[in-house]
C-alpha atoms as a PDB file:
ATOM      1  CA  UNK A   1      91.871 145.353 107.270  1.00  0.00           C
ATOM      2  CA  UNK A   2      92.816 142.929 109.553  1.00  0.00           C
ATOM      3  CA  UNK A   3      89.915 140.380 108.431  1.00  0.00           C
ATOM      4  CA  UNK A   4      91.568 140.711 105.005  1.00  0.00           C
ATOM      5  CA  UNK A   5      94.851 139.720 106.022  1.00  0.00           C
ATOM      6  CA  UNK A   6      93.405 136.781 107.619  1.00  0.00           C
ATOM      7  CA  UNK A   7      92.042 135.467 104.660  1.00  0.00           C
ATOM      8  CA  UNK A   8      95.105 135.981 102.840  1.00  0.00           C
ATOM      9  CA  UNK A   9      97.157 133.713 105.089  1.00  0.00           C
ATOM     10  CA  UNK A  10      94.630 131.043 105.046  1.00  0.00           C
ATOM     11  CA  UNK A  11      94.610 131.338 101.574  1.00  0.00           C
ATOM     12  CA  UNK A  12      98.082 130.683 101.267  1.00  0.00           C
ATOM     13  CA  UNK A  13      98.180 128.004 104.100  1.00  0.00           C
ATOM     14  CA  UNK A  14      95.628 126.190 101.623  1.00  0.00           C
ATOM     15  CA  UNK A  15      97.392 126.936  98.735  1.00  0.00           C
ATOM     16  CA  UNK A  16     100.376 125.442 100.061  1.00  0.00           C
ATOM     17  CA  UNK A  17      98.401 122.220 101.597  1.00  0.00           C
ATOM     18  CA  UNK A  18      96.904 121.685  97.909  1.00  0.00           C
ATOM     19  CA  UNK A  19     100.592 122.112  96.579  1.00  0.00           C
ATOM     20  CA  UNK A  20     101.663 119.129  99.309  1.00  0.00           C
ATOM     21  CA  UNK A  21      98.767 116.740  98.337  1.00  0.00           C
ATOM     22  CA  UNK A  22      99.317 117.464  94.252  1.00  0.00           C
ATOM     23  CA  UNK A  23     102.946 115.957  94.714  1.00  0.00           C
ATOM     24  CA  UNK A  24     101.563 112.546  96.621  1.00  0.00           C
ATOM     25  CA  UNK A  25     100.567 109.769  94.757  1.00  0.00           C
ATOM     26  CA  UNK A  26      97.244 109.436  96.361  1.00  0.00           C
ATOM     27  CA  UNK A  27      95.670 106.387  93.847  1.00  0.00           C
ATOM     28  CA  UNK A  28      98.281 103.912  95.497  1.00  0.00           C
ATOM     29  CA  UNK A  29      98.728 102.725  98.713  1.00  0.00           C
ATOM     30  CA  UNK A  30      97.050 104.094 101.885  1.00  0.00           C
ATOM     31  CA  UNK A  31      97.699 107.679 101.399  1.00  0.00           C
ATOM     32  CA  UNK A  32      94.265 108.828  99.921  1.00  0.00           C
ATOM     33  CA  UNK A  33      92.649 106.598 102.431  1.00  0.00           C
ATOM     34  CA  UNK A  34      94.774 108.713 105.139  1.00  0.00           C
ATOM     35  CA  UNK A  35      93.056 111.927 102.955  1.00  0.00           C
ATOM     36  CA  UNK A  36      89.848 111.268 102.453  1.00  0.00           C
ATOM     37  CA  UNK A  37      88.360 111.093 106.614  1.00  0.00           C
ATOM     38  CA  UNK A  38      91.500 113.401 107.396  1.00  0.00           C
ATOM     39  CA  UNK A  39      89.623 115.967 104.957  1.00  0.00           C
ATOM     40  CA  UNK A  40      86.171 115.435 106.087  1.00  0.00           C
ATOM     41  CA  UNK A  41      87.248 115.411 109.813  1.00  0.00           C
ATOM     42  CA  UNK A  42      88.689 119.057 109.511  1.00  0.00           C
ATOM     43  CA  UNK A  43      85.320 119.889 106.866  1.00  0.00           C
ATOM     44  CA  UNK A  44      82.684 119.044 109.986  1.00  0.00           C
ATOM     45  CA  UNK A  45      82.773 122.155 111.975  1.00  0.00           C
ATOM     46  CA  UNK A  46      82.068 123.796 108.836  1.00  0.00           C
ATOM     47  CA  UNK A  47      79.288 121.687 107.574  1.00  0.00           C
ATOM     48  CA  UNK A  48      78.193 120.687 110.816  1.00  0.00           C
ATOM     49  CA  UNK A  49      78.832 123.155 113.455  1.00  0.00           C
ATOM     50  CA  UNK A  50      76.122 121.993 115.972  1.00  0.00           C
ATOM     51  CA  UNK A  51      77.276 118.147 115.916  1.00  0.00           C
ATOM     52  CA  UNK A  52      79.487 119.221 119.211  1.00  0.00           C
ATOM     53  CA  UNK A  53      77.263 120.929 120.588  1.00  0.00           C
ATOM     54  CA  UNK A  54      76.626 117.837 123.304  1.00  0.00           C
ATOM     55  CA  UNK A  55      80.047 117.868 124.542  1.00  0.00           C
ATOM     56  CA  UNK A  56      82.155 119.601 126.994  1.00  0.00           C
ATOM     57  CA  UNK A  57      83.808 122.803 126.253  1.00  0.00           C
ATOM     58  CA  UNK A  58      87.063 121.179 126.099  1.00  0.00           C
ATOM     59  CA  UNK A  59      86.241 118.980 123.690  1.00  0.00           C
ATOM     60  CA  UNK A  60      84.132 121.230 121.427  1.00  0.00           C
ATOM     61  CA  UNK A  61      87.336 123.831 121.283  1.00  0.00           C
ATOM     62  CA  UNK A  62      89.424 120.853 120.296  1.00  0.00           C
ATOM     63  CA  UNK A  63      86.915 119.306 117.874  1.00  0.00           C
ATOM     64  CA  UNK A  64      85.505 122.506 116.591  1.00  0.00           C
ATOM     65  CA  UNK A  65      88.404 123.678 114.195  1.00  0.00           C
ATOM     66  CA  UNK A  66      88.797 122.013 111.397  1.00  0.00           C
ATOM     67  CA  UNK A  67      92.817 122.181 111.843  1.00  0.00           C
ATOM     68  CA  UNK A  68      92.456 121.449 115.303  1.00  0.00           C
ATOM     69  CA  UNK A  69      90.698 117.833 114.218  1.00  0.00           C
ATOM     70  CA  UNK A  70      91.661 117.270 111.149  1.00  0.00           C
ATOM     71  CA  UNK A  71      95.405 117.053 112.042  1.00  0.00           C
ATOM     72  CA  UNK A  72      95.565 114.683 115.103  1.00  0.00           C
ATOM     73  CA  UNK A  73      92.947 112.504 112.434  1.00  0.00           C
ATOM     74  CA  UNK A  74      95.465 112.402 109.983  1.00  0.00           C
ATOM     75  CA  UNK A  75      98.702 111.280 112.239  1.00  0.00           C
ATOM     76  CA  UNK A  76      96.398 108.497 114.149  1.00  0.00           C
ATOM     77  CA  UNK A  77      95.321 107.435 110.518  1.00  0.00           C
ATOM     78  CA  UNK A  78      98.863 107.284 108.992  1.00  0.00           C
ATOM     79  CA  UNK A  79     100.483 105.711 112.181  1.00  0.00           C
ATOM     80  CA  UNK A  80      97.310 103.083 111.831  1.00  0.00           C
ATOM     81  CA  UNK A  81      97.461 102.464 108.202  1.00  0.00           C
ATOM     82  CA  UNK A  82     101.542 102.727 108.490  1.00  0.00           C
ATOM     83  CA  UNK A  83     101.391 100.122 110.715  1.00  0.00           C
ATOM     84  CA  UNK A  84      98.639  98.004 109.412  1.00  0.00           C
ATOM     85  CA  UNK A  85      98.710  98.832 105.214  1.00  0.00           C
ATOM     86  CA  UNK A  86     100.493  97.151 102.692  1.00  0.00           C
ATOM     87  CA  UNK A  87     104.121  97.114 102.706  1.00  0.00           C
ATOM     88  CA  UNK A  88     105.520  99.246  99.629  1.00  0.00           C
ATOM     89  CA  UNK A  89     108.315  97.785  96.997  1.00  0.00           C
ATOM     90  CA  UNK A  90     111.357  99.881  97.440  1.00  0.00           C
ATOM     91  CA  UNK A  91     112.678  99.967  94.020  1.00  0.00           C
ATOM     92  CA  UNK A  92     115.688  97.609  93.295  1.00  0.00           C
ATOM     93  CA  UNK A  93     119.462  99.128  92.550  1.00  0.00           C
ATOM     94  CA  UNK A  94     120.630  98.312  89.061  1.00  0.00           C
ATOM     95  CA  UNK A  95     123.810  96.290  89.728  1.00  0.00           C
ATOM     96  CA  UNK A  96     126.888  98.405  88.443  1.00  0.00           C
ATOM     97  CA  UNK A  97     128.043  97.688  84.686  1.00  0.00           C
ATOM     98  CA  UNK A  98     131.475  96.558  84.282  1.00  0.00           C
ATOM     99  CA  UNK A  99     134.031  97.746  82.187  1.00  0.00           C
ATOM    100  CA  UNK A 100     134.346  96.200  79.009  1.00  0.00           C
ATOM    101  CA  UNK A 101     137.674  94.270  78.660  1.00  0.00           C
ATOM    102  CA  UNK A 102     140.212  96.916  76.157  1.00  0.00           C
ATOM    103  CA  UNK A 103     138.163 100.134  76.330  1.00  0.00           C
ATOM    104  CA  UNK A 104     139.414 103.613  77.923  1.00  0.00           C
ATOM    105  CA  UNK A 105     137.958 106.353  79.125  1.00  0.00           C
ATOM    106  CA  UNK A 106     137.858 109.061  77.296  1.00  0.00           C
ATOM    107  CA  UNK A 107     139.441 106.768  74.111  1.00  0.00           C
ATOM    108  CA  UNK A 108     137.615 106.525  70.433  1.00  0.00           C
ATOM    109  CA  UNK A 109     136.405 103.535  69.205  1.00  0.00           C
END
């Protein structure tokens, strides 16, 4: 029962993650580049379990969740690439109209 519940959460945790990503523009800028390791750092101790195996314990509880490394990947890579990336166009105010001279508010033409 309580194996079940697990999976539940982490299916909604993922759910939720996929929901975060599918509202970033990730074709532009450095965002999918942030993605892209970020994702693959957390996939390792899935696909590649043994590839900590040479380190200390410390390291190998830090590095063998995929949360656990895929996180502090993706701040260092966003406060690298924020620092480092292309600077993004804010878009530009549209100047306020002015009233045209002898029309009301509210009046018909």
């Amino acid at each position: 029962m309580a194996g079940a519940a697990g999976q539940i959460i982490y299916a909604v945790t993922a759910t939720m993650g996929f929901g975060m990503l599918s509202r970033e523009n990730l074709s532009h800028g450095t965002n999918g580049i942030v993605v892209a390791p970020a994702l693959c750092v957390g996939l390792l101790p899935v696909f590649a379990p043994e590839m900590y195996a040479g380190l200390p314990v410390w390291a190998r509880t830090v590095f063998g969740s995929g949360v656990a490394a895929g996180a502090p990947a993706a701040v260092v890579l966003a406060a690298v690439f924020g620092r480092l990336g292309p600077k993004e166009e804010k878009p530009r105010a549209e100047p306020a109209k002015e009233p045209v001279a002898g029309a009301e508010v509210g009046s018909a033409p």
